[in-house]
Protein backbone atom coordinates (compact mmCIF):
# COMPACT_ATOMS: atom_id res chain seq x y z
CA UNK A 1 8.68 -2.51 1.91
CA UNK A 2 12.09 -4.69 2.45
CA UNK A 3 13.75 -4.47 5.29
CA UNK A 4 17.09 -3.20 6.00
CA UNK A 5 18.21 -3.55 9.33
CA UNK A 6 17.57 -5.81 12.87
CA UNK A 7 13.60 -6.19 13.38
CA UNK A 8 12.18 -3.32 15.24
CA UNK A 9 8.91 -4.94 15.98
CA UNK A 10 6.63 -2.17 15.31
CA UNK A 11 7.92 -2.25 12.26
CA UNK A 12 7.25 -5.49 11.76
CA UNK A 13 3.33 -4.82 12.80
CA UNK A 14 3.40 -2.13 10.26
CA UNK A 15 3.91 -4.40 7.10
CA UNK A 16 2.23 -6.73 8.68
CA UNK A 17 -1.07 -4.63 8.97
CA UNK A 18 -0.46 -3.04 5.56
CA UNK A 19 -0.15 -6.45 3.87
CA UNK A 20 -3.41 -7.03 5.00
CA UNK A 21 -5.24 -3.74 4.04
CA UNK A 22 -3.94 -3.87 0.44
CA UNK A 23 -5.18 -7.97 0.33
CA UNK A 24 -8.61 -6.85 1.61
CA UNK A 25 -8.85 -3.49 -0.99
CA UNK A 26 -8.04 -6.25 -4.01
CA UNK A 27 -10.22 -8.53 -2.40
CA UNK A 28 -13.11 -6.24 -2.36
CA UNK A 29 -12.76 -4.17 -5.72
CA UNK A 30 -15.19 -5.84 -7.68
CA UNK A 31 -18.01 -4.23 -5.79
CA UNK A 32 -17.21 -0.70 -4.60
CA UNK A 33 -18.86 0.48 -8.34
CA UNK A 34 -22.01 -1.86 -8.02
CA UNK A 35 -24.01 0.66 -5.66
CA UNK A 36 -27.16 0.28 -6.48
CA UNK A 37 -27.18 -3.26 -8.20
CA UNK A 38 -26.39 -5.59 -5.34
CA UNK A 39 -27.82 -5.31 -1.98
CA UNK A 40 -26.76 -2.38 0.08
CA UNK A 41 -25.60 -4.46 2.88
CA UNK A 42 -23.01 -5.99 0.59
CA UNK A 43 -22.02 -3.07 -1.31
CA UNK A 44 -21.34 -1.05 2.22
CA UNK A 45 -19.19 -3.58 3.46
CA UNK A 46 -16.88 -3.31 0.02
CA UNK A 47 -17.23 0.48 -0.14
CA UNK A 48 -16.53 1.08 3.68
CA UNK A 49 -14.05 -1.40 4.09
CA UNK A 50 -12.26 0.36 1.53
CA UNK A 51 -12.49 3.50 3.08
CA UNK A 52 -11.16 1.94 6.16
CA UNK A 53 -7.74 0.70 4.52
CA UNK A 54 -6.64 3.36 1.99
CA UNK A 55 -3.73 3.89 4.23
CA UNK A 56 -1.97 0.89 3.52
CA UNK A 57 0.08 2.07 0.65
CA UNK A 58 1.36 5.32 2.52
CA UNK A 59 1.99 3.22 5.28
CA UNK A 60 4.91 1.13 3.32
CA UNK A 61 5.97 4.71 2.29
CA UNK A 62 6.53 5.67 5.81
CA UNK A 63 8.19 2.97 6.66
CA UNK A 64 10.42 3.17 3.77
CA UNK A 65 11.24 6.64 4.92
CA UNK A 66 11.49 5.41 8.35
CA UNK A 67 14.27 3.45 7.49
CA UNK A 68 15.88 4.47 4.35
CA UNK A 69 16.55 8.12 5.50
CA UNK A 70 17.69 6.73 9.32
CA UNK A 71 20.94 5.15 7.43
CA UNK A 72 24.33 6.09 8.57
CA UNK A 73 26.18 4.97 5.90
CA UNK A 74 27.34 7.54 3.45
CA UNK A 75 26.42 7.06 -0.20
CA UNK A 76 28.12 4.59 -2.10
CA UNK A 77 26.63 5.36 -5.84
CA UNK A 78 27.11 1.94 -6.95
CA UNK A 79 26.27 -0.13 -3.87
CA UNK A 80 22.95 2.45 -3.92
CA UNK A 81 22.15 1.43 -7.14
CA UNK A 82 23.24 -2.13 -7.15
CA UNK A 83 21.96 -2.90 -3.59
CA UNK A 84 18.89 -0.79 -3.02
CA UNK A 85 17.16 0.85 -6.19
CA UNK A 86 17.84 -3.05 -8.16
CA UNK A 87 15.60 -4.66 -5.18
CA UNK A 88 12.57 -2.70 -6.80
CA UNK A 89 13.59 -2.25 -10.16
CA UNK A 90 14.08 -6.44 -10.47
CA UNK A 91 11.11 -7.44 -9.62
CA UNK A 92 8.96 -4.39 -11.00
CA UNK A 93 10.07 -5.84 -14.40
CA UNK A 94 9.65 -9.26 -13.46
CA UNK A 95 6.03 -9.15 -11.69
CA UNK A 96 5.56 -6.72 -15.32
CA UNK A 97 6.34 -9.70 -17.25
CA UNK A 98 4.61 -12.22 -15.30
CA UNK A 99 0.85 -10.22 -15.54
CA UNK A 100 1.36 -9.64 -19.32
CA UNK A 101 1.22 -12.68 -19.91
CA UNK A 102 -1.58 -13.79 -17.02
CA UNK A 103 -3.45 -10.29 -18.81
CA UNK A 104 -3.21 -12.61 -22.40
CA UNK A 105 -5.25 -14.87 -20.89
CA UNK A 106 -8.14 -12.82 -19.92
CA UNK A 107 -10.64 -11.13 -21.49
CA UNK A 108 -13.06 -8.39 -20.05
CA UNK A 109 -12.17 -9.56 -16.77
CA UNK A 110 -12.96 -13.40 -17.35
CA UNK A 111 -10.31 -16.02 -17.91
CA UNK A 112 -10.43 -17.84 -21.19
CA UNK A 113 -7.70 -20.38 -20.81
CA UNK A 114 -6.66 -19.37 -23.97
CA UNK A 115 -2.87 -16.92 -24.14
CA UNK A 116 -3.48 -14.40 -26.82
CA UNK A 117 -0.30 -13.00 -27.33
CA UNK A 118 -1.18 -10.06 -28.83
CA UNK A 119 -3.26 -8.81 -25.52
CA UNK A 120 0.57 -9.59 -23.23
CA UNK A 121 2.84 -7.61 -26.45
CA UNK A 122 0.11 -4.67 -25.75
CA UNK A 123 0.33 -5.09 -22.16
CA UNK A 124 4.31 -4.93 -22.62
CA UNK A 125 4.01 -2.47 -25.02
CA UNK A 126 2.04 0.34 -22.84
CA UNK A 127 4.38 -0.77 -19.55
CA UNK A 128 6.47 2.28 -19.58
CA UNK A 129 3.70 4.57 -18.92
CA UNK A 130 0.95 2.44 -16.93
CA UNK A 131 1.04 -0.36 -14.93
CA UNK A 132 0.33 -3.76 -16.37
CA UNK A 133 -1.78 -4.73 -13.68
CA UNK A 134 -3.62 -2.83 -10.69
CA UNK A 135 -1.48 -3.50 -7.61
CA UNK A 136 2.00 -2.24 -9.78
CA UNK A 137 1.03 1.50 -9.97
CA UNK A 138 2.97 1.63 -6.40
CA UNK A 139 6.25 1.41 -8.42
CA UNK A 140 5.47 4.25 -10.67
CA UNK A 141 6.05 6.26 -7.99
CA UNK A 142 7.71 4.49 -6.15
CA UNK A 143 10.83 4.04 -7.94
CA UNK A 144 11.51 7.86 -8.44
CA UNK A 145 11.47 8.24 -4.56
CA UNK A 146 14.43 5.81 -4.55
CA UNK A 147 16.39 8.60 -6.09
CA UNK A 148 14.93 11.79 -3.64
CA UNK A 149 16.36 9.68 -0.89
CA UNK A 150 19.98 10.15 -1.11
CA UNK A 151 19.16 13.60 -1.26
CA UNK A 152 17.18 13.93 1.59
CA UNK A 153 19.51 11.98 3.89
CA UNK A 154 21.89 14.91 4.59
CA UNK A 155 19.31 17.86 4.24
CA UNK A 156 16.93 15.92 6.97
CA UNK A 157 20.26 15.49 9.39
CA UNK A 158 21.58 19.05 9.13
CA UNK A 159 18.17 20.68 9.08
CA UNK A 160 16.76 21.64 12.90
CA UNK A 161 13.71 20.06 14.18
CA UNK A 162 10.94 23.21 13.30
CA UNK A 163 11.95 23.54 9.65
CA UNK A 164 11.36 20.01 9.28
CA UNK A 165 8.26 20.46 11.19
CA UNK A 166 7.42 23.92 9.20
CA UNK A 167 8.19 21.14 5.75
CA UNK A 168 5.71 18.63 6.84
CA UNK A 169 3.02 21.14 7.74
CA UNK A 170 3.58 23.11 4.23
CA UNK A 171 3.59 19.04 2.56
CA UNK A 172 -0.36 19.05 4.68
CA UNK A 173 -0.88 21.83 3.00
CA UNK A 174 -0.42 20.67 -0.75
CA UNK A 175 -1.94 17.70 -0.07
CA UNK A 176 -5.47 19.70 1.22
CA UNK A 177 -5.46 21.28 -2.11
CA UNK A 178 -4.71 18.43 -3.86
CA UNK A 179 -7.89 16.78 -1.98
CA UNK A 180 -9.50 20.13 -3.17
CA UNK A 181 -8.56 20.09 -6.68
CA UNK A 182 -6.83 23.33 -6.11
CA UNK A 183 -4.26 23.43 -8.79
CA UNK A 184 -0.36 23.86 -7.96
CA UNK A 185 2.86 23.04 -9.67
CA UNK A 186 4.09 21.84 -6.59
CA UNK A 187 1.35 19.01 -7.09
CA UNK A 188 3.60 16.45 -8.73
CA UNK A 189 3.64 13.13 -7.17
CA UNK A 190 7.59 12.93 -6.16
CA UNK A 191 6.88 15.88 -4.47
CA UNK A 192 3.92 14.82 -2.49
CA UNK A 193 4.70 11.15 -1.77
CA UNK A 194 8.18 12.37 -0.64
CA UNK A 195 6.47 13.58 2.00
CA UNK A 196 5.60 10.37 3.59
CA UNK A 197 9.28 9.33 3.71
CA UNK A 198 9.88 12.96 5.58
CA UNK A 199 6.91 12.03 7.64
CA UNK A 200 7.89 8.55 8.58
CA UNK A 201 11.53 9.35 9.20
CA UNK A 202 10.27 12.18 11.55
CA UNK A 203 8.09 9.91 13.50
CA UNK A 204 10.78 7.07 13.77
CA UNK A 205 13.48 9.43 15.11
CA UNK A 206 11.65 10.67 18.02
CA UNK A 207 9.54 10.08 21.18
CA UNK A 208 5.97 10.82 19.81
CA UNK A 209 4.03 9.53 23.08
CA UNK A 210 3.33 13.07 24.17
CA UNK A 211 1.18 13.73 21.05
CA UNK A 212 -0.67 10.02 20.97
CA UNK A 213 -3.80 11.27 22.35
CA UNK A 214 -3.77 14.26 19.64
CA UNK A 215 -2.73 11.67 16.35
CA UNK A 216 -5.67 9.20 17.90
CA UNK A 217 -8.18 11.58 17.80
CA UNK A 218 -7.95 13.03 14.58
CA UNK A 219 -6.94 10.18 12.91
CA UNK A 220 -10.31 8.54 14.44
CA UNK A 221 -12.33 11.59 13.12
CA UNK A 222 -10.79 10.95 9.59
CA UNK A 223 -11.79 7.05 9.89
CA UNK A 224 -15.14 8.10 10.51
CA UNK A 225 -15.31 10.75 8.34
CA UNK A 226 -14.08 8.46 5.39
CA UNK A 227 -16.78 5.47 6.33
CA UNK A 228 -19.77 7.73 6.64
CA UNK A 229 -18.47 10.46 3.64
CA UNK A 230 -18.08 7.50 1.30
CA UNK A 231 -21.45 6.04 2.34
CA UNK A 232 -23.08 9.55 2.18
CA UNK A 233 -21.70 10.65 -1.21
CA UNK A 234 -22.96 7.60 -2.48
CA UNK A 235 -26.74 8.18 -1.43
CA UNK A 236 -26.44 11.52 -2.74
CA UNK A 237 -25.07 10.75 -6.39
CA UNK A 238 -26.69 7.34 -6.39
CA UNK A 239 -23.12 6.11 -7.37
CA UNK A 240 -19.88 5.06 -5.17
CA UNK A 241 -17.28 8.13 -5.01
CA UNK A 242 -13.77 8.12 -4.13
CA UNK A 243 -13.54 11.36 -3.12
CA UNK A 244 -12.42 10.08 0.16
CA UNK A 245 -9.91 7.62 -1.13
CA UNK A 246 -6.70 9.36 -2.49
CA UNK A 247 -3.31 8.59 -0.93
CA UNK A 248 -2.60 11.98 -1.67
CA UNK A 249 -5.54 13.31 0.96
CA UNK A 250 -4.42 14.90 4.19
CA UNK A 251 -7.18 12.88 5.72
CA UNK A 252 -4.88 9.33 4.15
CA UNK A 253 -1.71 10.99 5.56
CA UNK A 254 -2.92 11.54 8.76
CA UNK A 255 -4.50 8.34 9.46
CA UNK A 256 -1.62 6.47 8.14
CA UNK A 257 0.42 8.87 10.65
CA UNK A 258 -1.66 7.62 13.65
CA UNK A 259 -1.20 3.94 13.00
CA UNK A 260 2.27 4.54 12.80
CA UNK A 261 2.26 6.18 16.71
CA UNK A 262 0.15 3.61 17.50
CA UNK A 263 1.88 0.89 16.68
CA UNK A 264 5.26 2.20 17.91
CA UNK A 265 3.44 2.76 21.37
CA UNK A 266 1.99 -0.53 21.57
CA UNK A 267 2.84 -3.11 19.39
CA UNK A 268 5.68 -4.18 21.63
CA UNK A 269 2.97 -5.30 23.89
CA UNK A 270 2.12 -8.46 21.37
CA UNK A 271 4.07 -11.85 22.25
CA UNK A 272 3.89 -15.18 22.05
CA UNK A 273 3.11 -17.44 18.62
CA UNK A 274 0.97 -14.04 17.45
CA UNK A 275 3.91 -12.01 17.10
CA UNK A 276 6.20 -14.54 15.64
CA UNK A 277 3.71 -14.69 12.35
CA UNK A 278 3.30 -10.58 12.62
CA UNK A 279 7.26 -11.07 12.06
CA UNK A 280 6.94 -13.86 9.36
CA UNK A 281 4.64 -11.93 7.24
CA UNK A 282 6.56 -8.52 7.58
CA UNK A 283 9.42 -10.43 6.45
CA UNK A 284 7.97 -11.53 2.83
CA UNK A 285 5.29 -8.74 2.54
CA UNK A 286 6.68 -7.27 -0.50
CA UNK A 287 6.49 -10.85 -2.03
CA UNK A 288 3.05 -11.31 -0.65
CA UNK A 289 1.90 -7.86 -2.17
CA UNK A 290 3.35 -9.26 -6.05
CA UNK A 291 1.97 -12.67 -5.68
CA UNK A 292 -1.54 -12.50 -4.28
CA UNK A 293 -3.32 -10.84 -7.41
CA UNK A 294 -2.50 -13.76 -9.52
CA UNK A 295 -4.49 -15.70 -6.91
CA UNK A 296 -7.26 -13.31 -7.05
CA UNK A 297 -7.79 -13.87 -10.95
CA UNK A 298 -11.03 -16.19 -10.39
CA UNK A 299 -12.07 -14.72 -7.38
CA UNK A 300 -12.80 -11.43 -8.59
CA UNK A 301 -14.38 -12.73 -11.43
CA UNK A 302 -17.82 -12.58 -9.79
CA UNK A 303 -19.57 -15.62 -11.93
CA UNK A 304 -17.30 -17.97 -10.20
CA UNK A 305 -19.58 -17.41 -6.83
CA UNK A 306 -16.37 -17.52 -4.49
CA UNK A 307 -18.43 -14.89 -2.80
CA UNK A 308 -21.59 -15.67 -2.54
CA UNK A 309 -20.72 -19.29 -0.61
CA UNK A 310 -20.51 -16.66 2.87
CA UNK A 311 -24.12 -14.92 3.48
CA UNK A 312 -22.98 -11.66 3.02
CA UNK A 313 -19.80 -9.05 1.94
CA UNK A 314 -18.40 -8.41 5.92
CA UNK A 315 -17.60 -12.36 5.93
CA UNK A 316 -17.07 -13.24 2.91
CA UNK A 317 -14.40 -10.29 2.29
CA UNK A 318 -12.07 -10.72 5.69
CA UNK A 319 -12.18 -14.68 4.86
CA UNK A 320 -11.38 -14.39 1.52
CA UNK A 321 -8.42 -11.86 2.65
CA UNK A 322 -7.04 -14.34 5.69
CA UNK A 323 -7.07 -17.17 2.96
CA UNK A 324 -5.10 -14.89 0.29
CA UNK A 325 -2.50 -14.08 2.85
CA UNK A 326 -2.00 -16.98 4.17
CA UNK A 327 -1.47 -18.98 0.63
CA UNK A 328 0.68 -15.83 -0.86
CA UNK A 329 2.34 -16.36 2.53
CA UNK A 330 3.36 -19.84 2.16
CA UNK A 331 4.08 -19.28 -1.56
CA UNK A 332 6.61 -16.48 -1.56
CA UNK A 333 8.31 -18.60 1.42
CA UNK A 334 8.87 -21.33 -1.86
CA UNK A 335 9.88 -19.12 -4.44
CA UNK A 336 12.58 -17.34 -2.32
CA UNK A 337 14.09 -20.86 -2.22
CA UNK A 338 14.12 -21.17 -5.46
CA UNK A 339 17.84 -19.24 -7.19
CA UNK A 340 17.00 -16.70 -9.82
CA UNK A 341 13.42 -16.46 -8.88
CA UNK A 342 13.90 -15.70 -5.60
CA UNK A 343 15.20 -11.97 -6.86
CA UNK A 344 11.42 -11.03 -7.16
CA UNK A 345 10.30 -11.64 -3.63
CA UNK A 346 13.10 -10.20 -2.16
């Protein structure tokens, strides 16, 4: 989610499109389980919204193989660790901090005002095994893969091009029966979100135009396939599913696979003022992923009515994203000013 090298615009469009999708999954969480108690219009535009962006997360985990796995450097151990692994670790344990105590001052999901300190010690006290608040589950598992990498480095540049391709295809394979609930040890999470840095290395290290029209299609079908599964499951069991929403679903994989050929194809094509703010917010997109569900506090709370000013979910959800961007935008901007602080936003 950082970036460690020139710009390579496409890159850039990447984070910049997966900063949004995460935004507008936060942004429309309250509703996705209220099927059935607000109007249907409303509810669909949470629930297939969502299916829509799932891919945002594996997204920043191609890029991060994309890049991290490209290096030419040989491993330093301590410049790793000092350099690379403390530019999550830092501001995992800050950002942990910082919602314990935003956590002590809410209660069932409404903000009192009041810090109870005993609600941020439990917080702090359960941090080691789950995340304080929603949006940090990414470093759970995304810390560990910090420590695959320097593994995978010289395997992934000795290895020739159809084992790696055999690898990937056998990774496709775990993650159907994962999607199927058929049981493997093989199912751990390093092992399957390891995949996506294999995937997005592979991608970024070669010419993948000749297979555009195949990644479009079926990453298209799965689009579809999510929208109108999600929306069909839920008239069946008379209750939202997420059946279709796993980021460790070949159908998440692939589509997060197409954007990135699609984007390396294309996004060159963007210019002018549009593609200096794609580059702005790729820049400070892991700050803007930490900051903006503080911001989100009273908006999700659903008595406050910050949704119900727009006349239904499909406006009110991309405005209230565009506005959470662009004032996490202009916030992590300040705080990387700032000395100490600035260590969290990296």
């Amino acid at each position: 989610m950082q970036r460690t090298r020139p710009s390579i615009f496409y890159i850039d469009f990447l984070r910049f499109i997966a900063a949004i999708a995460v935004i507008t999954i936060h942004v429309l969480g309250p509703f996705r389980y209220l099927y059935g108690e607000i109007d249907g219009g409303d509810w669909l535009a949470a629930a297939g919204l969502n299916s829509l962006t799932r891919w945002a997360v594996p997204v920043f985990m191609l890029l991060s193989g994309a890049l991290l796995l490209s290096t030419e450097k040989p491993l330093q151990c301590q410049h790793y660790l000092s350099k690379r692994v403390s530019k999550v670790v830092i501001p995992f344990i800050g950002w942990t901090i910082i919602y314990a105590i935003a956590g002590g001052f809410i209660i069932d999901g409404v903000f009192t005002g009041v810090w109870d300190k005993q609600v941020t010690l439990s917080f702090l006290n359960h941090a080691a095994n789950e995340p304080v608040w929603y949006h940090l589950w990414f470093f759970y598992d995304f810390i560990p893969l910090y420590f695959v990498i320097p593994f995978l480095i010289p395997l992934l540049k000795k290895a020739p091009t159809e084992y790696i391709q055999f690898a990937l295809v056998t990774w496709g394979v775990l993650f159907l029966m994962h999607w199927l609930k058929v049981e493997s040890f093989l199912q751990q999470n390093l092992v399957l979100y390891s995949g996506y840095l294999v995937l997005g290395w592979f991608l970024f290290n070669r010419d993948n135009r000749p297979q555009l029209k195949a990644w479009v299609t079926v990453g298209v079908m799965m689009l579809c396939f999510n929208f109108f599964g999600t929306w069909y499951l839920a008239l069946e069991k008379g209750a939202y599913s997420s059946f279709f929403m796993g980021y460790k679903t070949l159908n998440t994989a692939v589509i997060a696979g197409m954007l990135f050929v699609l984007a390396q194809t294309y996004a060159d094509k963007i210019s002018g003022k549009f593609r200096s703010f794609v580059s702005l917010v790729s820049t400070y997109s892991l700050g803007i992923y930490l900051l903006h569900p503080l911001l989100l506090i009273p908006v999700r709370d659903l008595a406050n009515g910050f949704y119900s000013v727009f006349p239904s979910n499909w406006i009110a959800i991309p405005v209230i994203t565009v506005i959470t961007l662009m004032i996490s935008l202009v916030l992590t901007m300040g705080l990387v000013k700032i000395p100490l602080i600035k260590r969290l936003v990296p």
